[in-house]
C-alpha atoms as a PDB file:
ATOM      1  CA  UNK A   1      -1.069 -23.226  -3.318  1.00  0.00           C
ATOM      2  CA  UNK A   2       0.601 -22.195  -6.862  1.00  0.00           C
ATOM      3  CA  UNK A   3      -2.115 -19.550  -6.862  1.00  0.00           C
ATOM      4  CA  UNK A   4      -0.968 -18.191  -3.618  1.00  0.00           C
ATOM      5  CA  UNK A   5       2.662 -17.937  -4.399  1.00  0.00           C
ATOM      6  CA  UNK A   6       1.706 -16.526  -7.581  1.00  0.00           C
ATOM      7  CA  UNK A   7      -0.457 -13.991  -6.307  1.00  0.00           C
ATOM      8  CA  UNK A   8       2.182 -13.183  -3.557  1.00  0.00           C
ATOM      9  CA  UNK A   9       4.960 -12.410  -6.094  1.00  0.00           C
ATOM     10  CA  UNK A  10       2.504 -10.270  -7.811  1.00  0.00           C
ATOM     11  CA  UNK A  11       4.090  -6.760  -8.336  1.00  0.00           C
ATOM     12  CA  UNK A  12       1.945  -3.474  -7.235  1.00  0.00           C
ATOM     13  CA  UNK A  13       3.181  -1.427  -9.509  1.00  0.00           C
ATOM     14  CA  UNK A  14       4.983   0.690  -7.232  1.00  0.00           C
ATOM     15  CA  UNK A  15       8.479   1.175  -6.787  1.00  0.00           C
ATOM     16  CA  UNK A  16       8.486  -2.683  -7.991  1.00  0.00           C
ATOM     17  CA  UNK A  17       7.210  -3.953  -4.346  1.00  0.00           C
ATOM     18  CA  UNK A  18       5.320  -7.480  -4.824  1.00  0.00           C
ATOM     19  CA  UNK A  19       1.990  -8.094  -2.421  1.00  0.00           C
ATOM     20  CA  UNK A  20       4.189 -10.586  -0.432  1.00  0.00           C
ATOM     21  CA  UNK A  21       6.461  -6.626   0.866  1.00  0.00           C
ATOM     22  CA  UNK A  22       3.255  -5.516   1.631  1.00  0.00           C
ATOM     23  CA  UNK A  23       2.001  -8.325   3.998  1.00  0.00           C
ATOM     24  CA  UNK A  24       4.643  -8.953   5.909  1.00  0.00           C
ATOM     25  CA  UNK A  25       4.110  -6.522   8.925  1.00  0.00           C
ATOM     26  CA  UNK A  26       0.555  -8.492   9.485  1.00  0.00           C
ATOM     27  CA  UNK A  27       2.643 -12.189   8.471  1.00  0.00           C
ATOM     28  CA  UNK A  28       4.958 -11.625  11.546  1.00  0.00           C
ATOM     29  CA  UNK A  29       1.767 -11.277  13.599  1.00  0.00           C
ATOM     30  CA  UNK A  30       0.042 -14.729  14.009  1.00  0.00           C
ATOM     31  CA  UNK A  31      -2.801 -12.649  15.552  1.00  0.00           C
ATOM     32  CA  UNK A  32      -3.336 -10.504  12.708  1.00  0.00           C
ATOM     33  CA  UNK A  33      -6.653 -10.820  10.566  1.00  0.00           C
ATOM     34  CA  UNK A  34      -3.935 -12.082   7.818  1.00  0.00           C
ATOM     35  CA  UNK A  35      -2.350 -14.726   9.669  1.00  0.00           C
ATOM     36  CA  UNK A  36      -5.620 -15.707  10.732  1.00  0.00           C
ATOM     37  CA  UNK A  37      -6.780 -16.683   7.413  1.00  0.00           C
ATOM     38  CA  UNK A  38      -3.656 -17.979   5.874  1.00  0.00           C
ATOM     39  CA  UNK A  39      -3.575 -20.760   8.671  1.00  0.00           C
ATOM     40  CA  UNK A  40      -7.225 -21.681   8.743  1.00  0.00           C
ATOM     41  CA  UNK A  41      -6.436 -22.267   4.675  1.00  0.00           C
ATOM     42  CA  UNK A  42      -3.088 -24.061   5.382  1.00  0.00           C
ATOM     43  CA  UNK A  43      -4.979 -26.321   7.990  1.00  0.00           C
ATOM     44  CA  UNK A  44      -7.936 -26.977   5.505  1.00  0.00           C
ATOM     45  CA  UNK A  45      -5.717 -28.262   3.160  1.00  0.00           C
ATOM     46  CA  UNK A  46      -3.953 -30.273   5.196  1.00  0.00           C
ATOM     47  CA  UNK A  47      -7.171 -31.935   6.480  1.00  0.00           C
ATOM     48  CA  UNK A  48      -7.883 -32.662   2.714  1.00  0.00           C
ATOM     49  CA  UNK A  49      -4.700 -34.298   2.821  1.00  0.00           C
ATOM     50  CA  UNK A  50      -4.950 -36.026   5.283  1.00  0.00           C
ATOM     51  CA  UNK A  51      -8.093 -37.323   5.318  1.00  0.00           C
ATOM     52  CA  UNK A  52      -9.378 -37.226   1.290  1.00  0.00           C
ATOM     53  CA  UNK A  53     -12.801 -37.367   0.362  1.00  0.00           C
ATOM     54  CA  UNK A  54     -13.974 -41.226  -0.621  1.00  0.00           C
ATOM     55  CA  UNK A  55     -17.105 -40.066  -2.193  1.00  0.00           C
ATOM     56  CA  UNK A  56     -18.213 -37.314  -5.000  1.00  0.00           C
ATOM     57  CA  UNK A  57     -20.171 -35.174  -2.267  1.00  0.00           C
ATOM     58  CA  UNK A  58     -17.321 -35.342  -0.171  1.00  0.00           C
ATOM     59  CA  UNK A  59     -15.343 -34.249  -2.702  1.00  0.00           C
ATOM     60  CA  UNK A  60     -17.489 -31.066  -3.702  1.00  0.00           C
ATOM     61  CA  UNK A  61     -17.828 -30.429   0.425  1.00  0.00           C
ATOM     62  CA  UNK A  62     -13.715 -30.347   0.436  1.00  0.00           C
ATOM     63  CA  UNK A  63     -13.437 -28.163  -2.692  1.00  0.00           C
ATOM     64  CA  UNK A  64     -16.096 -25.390  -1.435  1.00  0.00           C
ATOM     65  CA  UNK A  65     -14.479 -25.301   1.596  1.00  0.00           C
ATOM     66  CA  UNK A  66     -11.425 -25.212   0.144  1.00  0.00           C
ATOM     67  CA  UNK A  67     -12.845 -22.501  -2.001  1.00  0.00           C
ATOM     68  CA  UNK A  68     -13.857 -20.498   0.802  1.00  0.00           C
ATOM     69  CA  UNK A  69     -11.127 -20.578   2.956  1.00  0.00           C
ATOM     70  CA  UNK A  70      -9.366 -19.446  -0.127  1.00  0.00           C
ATOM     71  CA  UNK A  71     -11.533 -16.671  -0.600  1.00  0.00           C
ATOM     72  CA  UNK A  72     -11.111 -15.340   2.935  1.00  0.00           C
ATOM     73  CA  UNK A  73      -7.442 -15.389   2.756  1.00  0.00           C
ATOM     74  CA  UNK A  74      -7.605 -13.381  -0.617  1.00  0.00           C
ATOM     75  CA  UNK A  75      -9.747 -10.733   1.199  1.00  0.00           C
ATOM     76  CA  UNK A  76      -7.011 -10.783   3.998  1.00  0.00           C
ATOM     77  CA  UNK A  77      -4.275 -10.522   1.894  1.00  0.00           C
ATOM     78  CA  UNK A  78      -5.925  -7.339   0.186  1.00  0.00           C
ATOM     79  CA  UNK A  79      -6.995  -5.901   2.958  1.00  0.00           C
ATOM     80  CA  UNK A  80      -3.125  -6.643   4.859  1.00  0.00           C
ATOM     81  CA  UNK A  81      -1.298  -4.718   2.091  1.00  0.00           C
ATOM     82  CA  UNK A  82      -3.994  -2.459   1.386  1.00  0.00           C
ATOM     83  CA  UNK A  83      -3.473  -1.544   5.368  1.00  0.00           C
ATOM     84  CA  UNK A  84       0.380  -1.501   4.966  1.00  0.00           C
ATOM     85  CA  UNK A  85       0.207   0.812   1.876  1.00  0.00           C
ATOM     86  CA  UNK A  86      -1.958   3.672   3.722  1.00  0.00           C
ATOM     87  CA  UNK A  87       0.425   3.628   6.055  1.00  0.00           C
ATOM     88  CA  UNK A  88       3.006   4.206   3.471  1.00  0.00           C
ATOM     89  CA  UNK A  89       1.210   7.366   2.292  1.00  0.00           C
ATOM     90  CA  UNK A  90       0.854   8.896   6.097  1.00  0.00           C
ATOM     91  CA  UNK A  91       4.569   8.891   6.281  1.00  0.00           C
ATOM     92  CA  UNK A  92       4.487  10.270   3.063  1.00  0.00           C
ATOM     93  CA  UNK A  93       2.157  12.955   3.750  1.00  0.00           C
ATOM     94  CA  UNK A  94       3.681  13.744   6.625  1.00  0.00           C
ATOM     95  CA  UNK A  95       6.956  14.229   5.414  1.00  0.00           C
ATOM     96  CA  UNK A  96       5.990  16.545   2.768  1.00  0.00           C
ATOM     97  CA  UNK A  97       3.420  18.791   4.820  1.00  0.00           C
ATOM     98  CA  UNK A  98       6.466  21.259   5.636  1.00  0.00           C
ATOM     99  CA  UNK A  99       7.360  21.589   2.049  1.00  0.00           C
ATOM    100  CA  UNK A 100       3.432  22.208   1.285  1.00  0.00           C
ATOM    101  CA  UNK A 101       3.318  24.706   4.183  1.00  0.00           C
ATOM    102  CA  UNK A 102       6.269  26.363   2.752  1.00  0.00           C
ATOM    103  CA  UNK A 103       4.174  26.389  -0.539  1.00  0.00           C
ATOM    104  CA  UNK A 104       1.553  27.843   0.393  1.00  0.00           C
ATOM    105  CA  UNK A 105       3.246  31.017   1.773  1.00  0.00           C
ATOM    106  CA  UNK A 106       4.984  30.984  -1.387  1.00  0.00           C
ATOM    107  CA  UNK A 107       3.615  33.602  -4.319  1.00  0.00           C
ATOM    108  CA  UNK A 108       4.930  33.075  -7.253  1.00  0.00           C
ATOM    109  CA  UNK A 109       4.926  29.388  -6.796  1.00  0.00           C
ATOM    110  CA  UNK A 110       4.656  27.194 -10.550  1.00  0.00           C
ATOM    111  CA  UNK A 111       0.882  26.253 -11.640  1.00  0.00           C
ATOM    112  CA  UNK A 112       2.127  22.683 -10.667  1.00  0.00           C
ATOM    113  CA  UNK A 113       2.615  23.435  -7.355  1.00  0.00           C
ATOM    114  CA  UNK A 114      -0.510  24.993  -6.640  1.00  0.00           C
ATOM    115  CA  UNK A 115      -2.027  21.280  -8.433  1.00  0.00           C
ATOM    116  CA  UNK A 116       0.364  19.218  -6.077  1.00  0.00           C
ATOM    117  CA  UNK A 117      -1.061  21.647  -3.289  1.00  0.00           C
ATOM    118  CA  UNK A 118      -4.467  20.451  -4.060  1.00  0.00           C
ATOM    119  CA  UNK A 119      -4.068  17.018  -3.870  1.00  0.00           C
ATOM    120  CA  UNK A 120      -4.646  14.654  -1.008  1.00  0.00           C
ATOM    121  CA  UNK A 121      -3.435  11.171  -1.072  1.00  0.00           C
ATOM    122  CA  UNK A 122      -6.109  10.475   2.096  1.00  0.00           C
ATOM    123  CA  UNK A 123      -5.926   6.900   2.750  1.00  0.00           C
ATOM    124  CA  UNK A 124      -9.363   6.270   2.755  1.00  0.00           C
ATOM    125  CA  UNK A 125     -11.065   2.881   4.004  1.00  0.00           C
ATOM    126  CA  UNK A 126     -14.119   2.959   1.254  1.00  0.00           C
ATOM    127  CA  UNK A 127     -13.753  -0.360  -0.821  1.00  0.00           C
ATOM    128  CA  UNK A 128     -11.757  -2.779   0.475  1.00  0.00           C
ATOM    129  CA  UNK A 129      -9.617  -5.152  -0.331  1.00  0.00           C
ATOM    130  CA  UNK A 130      -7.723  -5.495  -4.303  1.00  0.00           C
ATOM    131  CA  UNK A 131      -9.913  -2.333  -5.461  1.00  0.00           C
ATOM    132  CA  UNK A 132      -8.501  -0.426  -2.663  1.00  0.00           C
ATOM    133  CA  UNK A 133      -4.806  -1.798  -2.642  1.00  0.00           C
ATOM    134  CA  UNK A 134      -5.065   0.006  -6.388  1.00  0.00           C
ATOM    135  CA  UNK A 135      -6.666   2.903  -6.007  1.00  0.00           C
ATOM    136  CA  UNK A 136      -4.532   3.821  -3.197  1.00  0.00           C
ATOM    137  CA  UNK A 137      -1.353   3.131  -5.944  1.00  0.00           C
ATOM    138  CA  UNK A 138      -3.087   4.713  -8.313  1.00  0.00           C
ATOM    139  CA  UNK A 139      -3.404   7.749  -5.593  1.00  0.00           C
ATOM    140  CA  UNK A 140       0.143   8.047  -4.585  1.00  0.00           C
ATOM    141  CA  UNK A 141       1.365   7.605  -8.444  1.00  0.00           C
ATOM    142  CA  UNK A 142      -0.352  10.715  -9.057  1.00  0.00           C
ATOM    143  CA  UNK A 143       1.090  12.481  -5.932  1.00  0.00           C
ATOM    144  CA  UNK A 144       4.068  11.406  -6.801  1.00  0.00           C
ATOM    145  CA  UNK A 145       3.724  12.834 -10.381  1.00  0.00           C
ATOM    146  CA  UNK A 146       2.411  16.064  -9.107  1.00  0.00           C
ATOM    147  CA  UNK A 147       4.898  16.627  -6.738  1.00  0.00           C
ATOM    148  CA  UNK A 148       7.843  15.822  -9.165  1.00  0.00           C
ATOM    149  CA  UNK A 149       6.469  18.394 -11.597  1.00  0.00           C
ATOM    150  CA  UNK A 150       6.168  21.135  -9.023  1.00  0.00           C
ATOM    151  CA  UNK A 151       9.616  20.471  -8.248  1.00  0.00           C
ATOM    152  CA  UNK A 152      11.217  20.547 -11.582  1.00  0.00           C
ATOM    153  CA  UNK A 153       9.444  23.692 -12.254  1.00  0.00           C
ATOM    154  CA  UNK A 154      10.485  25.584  -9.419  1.00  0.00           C
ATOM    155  CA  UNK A 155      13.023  28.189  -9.366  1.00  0.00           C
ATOM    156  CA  UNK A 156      16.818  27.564  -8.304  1.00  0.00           C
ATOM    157  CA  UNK A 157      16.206  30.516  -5.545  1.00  0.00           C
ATOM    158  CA  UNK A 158      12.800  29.327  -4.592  1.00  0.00           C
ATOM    159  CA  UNK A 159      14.209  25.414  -4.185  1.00  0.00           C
ATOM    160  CA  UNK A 160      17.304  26.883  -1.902  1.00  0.00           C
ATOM    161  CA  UNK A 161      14.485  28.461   0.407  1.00  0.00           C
ATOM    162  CA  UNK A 162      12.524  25.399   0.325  1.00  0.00           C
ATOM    163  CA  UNK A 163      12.249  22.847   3.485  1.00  0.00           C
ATOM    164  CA  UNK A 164      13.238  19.361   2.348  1.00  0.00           C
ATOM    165  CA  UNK A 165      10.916  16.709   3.193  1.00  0.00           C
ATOM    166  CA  UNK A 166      11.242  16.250   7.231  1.00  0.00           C
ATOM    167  CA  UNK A 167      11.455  19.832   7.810  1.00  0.00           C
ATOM    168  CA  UNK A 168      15.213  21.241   6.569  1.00  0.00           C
ATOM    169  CA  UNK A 169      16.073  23.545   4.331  1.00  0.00           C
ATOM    170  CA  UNK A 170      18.597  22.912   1.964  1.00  0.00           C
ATOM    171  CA  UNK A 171      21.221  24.835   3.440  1.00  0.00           C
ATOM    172  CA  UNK A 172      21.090  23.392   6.696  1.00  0.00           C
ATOM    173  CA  UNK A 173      23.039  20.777   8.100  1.00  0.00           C
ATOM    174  CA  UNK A 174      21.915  17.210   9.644  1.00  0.00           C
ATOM    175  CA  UNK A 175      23.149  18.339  12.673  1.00  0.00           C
ATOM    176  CA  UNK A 176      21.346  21.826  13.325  1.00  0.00           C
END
């Protein structure tokens, strides 16, 4: 179980969010391919517990099912916050596609905002599980990076004319 909470408190990377943020939509679901998994290894240990091997082979038999149901909780785990994170990047797609719109239009727009322009975060579903969960950070670091370039390099006049991410432009009000 250490190597549970361990691996829980794990941080992503991003925006210093641990693996445990990530899971919880799926953890408050006890339906959920996550929750699932977590209690079919929480009730294989407590059988262990409960009722501990008395012989070698019994033993081994306990540990590789142990093992297993280990395993498929890892892969749910992965596959939870790797789920939770592409969901992340929609919203964050989506919030800047008027700004990228905008861009588009735009003529004299910066070298770096023609790069920002020309990536995609696209949440894919190739590999799963850890090696997904990272290259999707990896993916939204590098939007991220590309989209704070393009805006440092903009122009004070361009920037006023800009929509903000949701749609306004800087001069208009919350209420318009």
């Amino acid at each position: 179980m250490a190597a549970m909470n361990t691996l829980l408190a794990s941080s992503s990377g991003l925006n210093g969010l641990t693996i445990q943020d990530y899971i919880k939509p799926q953890q408050s679901d006890p339906t959920s391919p996550y929750s699932t998994a977590e209690q079919s290894l929480t009730d294989q240990a407590k059988q262990i517990l409960a009722s501990p091997p008395t012989s070698s082979a019994q033993a081994a038999a306990s540990r590789s099912s142990l093992a297993s149901a280990y395993r498929s909780w890892e892969k749910a785990m992965w596959e939870a916050a790797g789920d939770t994170l592409a969901g992340q990047i929609s919203q964050t797609e989506d919030s800047y596609r008027p700004v990228r719109r905008w861009l588009k239009d735009e003529r004299s727009k910066p070298a770096s905002c023609s790069e920002w322009m020309g990536y995609t975060l696209e949440p894919t579903r190739k590999a799963g599980g850890k090696e997904r969960f990272s290259r999707l950070v990896r993916r939204i670091e590098q939007y991220d990076s590309l989209r704070q370039r393009c805006a440092a390099d903009i122009t004070p006049q361009q920037a006023a004319r800009a929509p903000q991410p949701g749609g306004r432009t800087q001069g208009q009000r919350n209420d318009q």
